[in-house]
Structure formats: structure tokens, C-alpha cells
Protein backbone atom coordinates (compact mmCIF):
# COMPACT_ATOMS: atom_id res chain seq x y z
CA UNK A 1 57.90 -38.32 5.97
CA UNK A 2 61.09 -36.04 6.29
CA UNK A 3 63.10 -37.12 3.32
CA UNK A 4 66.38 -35.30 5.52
CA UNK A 5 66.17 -37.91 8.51
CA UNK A 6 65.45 -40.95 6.03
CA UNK A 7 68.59 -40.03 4.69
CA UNK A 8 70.31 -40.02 7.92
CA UNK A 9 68.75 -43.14 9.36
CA UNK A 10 69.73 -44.81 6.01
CA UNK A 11 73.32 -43.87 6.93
CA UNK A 12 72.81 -45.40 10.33
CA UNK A 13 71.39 -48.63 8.93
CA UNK A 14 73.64 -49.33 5.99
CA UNK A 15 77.18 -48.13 7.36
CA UNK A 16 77.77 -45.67 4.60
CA UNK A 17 78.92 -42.49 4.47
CA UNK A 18 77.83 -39.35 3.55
CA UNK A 19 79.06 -39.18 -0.12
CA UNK A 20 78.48 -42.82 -0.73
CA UNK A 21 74.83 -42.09 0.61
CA UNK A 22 74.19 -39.19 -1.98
CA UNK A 23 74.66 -42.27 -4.30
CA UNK A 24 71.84 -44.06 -3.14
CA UNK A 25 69.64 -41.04 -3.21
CA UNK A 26 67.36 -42.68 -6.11
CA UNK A 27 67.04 -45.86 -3.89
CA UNK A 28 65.50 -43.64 -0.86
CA UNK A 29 63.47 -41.41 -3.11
CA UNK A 30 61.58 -44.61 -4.42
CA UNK A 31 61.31 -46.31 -0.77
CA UNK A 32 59.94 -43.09 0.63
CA UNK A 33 57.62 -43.43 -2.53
CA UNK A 34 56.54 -47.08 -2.09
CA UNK A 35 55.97 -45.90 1.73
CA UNK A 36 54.19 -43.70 0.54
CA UNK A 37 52.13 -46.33 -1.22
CA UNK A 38 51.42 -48.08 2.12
CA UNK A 39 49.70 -45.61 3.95
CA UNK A 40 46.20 -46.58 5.05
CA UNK A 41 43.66 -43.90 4.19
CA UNK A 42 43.46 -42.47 7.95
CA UNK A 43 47.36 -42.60 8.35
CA UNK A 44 49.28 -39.48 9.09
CA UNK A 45 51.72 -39.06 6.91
CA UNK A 46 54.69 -37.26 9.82
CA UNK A 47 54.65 -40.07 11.79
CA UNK A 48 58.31 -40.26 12.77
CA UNK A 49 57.74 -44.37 12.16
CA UNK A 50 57.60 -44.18 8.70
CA UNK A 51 60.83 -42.51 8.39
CA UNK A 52 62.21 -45.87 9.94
CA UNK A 53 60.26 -47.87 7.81
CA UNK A 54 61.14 -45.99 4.89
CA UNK A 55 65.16 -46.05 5.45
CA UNK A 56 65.02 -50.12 6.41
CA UNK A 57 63.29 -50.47 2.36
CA UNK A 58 65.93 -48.34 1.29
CA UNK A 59 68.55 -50.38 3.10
CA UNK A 60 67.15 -53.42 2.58
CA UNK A 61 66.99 -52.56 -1.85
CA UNK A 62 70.68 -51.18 -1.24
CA UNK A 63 71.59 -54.93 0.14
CA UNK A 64 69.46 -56.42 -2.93
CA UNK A 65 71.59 -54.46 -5.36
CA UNK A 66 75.05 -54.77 -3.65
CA UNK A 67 74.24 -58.80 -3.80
CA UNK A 68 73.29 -58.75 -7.06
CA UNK A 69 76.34 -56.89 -8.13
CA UNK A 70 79.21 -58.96 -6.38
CA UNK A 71 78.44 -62.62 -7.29
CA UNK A 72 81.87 -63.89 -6.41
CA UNK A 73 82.13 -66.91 -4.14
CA UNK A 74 85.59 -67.31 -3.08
CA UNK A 75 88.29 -64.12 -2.28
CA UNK A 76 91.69 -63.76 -2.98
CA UNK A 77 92.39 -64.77 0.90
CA UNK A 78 89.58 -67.87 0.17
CA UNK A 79 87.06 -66.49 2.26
CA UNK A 80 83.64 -66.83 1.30
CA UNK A 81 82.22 -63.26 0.16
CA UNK A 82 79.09 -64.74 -0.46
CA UNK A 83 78.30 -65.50 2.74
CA UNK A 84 78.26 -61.95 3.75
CA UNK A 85 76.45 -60.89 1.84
CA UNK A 86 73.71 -63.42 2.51
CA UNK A 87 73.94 -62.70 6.02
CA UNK A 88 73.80 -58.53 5.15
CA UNK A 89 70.47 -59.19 3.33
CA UNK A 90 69.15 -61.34 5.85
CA UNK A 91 69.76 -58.57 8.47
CA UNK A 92 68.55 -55.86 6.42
CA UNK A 93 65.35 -57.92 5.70
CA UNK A 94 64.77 -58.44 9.40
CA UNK A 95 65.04 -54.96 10.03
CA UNK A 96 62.68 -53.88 7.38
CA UNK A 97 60.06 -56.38 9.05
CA UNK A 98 60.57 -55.32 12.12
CA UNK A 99 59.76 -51.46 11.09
CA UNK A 100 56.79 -53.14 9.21
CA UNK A 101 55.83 -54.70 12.65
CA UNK A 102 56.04 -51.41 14.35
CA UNK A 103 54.05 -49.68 11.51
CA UNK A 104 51.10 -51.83 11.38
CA UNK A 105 48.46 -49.36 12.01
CA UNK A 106 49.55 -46.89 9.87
CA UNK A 107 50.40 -49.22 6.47
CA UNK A 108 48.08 -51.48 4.54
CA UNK A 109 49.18 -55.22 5.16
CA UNK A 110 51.64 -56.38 2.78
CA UNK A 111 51.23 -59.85 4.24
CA UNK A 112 48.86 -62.42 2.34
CA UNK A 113 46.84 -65.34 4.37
CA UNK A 114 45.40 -67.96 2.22
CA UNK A 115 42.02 -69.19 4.09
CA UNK A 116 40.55 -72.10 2.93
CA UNK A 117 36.73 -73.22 3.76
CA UNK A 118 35.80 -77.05 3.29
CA UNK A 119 32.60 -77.48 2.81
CA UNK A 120 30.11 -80.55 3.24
CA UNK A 121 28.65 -82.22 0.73
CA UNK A 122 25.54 -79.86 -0.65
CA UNK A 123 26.10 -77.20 2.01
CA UNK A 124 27.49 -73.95 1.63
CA UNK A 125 29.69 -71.96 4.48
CA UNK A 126 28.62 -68.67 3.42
């Protein structure tokens, strides 16, 4: 992963700037770290993919901590802020899983499928 264009494409996916970017720099350090994390064994690591992926998690924990940060409800004008915000974390959270989507054969799963096996009375599936 090129740390430069996850920078860059995490400008292009949040709407920030350049300065207000260099604040997030911790935020795409550890996304291009939990990326990092993903990789399947076989995986090569310059895939231009992962540089998506890697911007989307850093865009989608920027949303998370912008949310968490701005709790009013109601504006001076009475709009809803919340709202916004609810629909900027849904978007970023789409994005991310789309990126997932697209990186499936180079990340481990980070989806979990429950399988359940009923069995007969005495008899084992196995």
C-alpha cells in the first residue's frame, strides 16, 4: 500500500482538505495498519485495491469520530444535524463494503456465517 495515494483518496472520500487531512493522519496510519491485518497469506501487498480499501476504513473511522463528537439534535436554524450525520456514516459504511467487496481475494473474510446442523435422533452429521 502507498501510504501517499491513501492520503489522497481519503481526501476524495471525506471532502477535506489538505490541512484538515494532515489531522487525520493517525486515523489513516491505523486503517492502512488494520489493512494490513487483512491480507491473506498469498496477497500482494501493492495492489492498487487496497489503497481504496484502506482510505474507505479511514473515512469510514473519520465519520465514527465526527458522530461521536457532535451529538446535537436540533441547530440554531432547527434543522436536524443528526440526521446528517447518520446519513454521512451510512454512506461511508457503504463505501467501505463496497471496497471490501472488491477486495475479496486479497483480504481474509471479516464476515461471520453461523451454520447450524440438526441432527436425528442418535445420528451424527459428521
Amino acid at each position: 500500500m502507498n501510504i501517499t495515494t491513501v492520503k489522497v483518496l481519503f481526501q476524495l472520500f471525506s471532502g477535506f482538505d489538505e490541512s484538515e487531512t494532515a489531522n487525520y493522519l493517525p486515523v489513516i496510519e491505523m486503517a492502512v495498519s488494520e489493512v494490513g491485518r487483512m491480507l491473506k497469506n498469498d496477497a500482494a501487498v501493492t495492489d492498487a485495491r487496497l489503497d481504496f480499501l484502506a482510505a474507505a476504513l479511514a473515512n469510514y473511522r473519520c465519520r465514527q469520530f465526527l458522530c461521536a463528537q457532535d451529538r446535537t439534535e436540533v441547530t440554531y436554524a432547527g434543522k436536524m444535524s443528526r440526521d446528517e450525520h447518520s446519513k454521512a456514516i451510512e454512506f461511508a459504511y457503504k463505501l467501505l463494503r463496497d471496497y471490501q467487496h472488491l477486495c475479496d481475494d486479497l483480504i481474509v473474510s471479516t464476515d461471520f456465517m453461523f451454520m447450524a446442523v440438526a441432527s436425528g435422533e442418535g445420528e451424527s452429521n459428521a
